[in-house]
N, C-alpha and C. Protein backbone atom coordinates (compact mmCIF):
# COMPACT_ATOMS: atom_id res chain seq x y z
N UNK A 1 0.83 -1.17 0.00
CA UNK A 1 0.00 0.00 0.00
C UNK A 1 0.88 1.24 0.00
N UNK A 2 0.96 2.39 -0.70
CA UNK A 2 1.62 3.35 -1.12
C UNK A 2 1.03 4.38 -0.06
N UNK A 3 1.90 5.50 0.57
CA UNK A 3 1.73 6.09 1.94
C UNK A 3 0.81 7.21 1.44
N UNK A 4 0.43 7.93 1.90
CA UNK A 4 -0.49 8.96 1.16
C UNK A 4 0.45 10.24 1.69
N UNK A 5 0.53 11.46 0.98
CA UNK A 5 0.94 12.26 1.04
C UNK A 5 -0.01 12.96 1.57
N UNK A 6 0.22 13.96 3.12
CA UNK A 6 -0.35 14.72 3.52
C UNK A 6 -0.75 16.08 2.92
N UNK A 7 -1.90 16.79 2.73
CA UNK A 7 -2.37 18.24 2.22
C UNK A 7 -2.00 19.51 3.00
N UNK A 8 -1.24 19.89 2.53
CA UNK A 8 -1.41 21.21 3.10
C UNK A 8 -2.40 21.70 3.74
N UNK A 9 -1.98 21.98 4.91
CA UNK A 9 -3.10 22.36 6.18
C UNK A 9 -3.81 21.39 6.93
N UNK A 10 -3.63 20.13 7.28
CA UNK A 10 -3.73 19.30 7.69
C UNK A 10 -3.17 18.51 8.58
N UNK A 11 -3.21 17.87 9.52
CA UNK A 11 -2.19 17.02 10.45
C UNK A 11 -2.80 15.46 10.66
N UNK A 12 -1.96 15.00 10.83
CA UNK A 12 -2.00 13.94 11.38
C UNK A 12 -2.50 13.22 12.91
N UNK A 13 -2.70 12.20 12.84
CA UNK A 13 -3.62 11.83 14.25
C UNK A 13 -2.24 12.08 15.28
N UNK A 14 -1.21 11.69 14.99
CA UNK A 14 -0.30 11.67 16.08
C UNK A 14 0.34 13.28 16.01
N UNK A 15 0.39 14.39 15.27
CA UNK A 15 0.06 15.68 15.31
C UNK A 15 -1.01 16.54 15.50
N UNK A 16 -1.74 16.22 15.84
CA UNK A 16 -2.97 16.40 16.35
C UNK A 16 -2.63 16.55 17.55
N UNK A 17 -2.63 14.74 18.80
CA UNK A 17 -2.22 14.29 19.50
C UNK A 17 -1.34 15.23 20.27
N UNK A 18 -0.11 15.45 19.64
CA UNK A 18 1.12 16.17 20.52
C UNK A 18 0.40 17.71 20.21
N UNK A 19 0.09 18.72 19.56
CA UNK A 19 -0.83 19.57 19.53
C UNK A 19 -1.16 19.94 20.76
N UNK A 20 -2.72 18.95 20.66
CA UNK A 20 -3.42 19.09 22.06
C UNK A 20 -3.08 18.78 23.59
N UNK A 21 -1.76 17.92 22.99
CA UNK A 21 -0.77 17.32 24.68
C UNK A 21 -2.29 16.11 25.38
N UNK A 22 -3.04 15.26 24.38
CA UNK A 22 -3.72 13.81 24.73
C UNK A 22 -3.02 12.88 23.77
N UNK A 23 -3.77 12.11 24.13
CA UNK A 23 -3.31 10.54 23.70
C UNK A 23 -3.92 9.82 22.43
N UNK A 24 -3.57 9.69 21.87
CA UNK A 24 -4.07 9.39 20.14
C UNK A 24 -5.54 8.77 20.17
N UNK A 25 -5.63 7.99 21.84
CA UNK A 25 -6.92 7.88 22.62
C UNK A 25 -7.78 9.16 22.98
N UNK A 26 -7.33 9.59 23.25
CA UNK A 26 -8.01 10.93 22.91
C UNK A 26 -8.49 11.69 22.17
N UNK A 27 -7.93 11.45 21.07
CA UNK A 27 -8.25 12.10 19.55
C UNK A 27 -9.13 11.41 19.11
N UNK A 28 -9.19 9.99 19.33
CA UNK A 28 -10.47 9.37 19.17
C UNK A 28 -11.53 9.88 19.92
N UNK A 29 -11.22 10.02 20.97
CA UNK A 29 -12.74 10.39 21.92
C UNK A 29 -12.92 11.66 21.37
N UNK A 30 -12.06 12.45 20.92
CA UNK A 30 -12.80 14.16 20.42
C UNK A 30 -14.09 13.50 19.05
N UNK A 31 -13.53 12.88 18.44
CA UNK A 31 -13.84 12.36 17.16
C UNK A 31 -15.41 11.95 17.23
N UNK A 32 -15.23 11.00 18.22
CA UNK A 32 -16.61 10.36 18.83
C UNK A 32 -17.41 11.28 19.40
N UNK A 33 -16.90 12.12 19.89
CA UNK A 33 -18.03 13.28 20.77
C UNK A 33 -18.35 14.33 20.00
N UNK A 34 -18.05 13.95 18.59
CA UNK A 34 -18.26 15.22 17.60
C UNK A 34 -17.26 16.76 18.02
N UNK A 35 -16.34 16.56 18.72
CA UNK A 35 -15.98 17.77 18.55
C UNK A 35 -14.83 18.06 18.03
N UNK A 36 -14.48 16.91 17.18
CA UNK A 36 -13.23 16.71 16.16
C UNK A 36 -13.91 16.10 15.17
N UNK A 37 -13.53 16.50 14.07
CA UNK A 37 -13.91 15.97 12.74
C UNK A 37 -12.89 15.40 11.79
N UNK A 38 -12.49 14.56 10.92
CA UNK A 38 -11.38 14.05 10.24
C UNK A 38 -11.39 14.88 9.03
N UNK A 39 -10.60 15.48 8.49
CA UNK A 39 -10.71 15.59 7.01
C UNK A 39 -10.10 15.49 5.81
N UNK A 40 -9.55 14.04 6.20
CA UNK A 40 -8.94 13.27 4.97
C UNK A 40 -8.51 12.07 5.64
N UNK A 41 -7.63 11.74 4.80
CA UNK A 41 -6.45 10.56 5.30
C UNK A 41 -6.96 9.01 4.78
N UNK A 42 -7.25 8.31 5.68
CA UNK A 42 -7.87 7.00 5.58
C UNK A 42 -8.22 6.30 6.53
N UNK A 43 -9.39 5.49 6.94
CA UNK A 43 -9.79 5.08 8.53
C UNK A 43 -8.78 4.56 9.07
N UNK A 44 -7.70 4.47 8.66
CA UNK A 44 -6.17 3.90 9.92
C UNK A 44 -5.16 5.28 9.72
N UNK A 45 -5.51 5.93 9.10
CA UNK A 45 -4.91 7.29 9.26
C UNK A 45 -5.36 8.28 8.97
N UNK A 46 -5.67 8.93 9.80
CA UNK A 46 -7.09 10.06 9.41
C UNK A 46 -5.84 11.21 9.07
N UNK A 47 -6.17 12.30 8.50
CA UNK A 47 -6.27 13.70 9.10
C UNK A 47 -7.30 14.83 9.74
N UNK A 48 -6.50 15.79 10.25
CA UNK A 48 -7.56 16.48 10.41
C UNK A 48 -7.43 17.97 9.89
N UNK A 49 -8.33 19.08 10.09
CA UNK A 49 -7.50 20.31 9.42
C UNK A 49 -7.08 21.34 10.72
N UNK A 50 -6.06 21.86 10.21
CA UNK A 50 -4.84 22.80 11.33
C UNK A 50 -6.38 23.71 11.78
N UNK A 51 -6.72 24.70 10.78
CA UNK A 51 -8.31 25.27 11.61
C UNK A 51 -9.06 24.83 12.76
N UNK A 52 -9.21 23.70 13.10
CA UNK A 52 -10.14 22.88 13.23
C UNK A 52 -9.32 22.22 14.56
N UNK A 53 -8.54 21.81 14.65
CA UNK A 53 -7.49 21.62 15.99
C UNK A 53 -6.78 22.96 16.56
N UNK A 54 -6.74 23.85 15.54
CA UNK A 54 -6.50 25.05 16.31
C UNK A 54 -7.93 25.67 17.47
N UNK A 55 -8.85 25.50 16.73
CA UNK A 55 -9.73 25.96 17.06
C UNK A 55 -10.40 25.57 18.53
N UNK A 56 -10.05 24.17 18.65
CA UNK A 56 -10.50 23.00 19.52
C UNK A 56 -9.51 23.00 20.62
N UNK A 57 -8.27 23.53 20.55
CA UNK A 57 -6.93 23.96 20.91
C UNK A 57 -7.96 25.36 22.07
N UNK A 58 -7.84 26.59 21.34
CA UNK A 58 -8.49 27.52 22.01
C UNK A 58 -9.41 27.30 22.61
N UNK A 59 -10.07 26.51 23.02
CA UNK A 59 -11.47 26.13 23.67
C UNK A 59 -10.82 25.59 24.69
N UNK A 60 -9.83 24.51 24.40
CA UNK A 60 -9.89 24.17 26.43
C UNK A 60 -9.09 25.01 26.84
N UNK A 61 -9.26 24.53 28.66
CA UNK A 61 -8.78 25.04 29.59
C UNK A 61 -6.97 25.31 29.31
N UNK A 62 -6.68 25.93 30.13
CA UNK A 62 -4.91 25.70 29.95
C UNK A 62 -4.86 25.40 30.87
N UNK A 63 -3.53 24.47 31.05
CA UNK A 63 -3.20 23.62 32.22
C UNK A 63 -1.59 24.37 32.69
N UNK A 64 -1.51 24.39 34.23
CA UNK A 64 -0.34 24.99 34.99
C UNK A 64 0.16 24.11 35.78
N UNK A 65 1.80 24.18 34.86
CA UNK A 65 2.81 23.31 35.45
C UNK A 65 2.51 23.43 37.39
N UNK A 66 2.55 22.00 37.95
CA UNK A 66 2.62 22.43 39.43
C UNK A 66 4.00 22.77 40.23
């Protein structure tokens, strides 16, 4: 199977992942709760778009080193 070349403006599940600082388990659960959407890739490697994790990015909380 030939790798797919990523689109401009887009990331990957495991860029996504380090992004948001969760667990690729996590990116699933955004996915499932509708508040991540995929927009490309392939069901064993999604993408998603930089907008769209940025966006989801600004919405949570920020977390402080203890």
């Amino acid at each position: 199977m030939e790798p797919q070349t990523l689109r401009p403006g887009h990331l990957t599940a495991h860029q996504t992942a380090r992004l948001l600082g969760i667990t690729l388990g996590g990116v699933r659960q955004l996915v499932h709760r509708g508040q991540l959407t995929r927009s490309g890739g392939s069901p064993r490697q999604p993408w998603y778009s930089v907008a769209d994790v940025q966006a989801l990015n600004a919405k949570r909380p920020t977390r402080e080193a203890a």
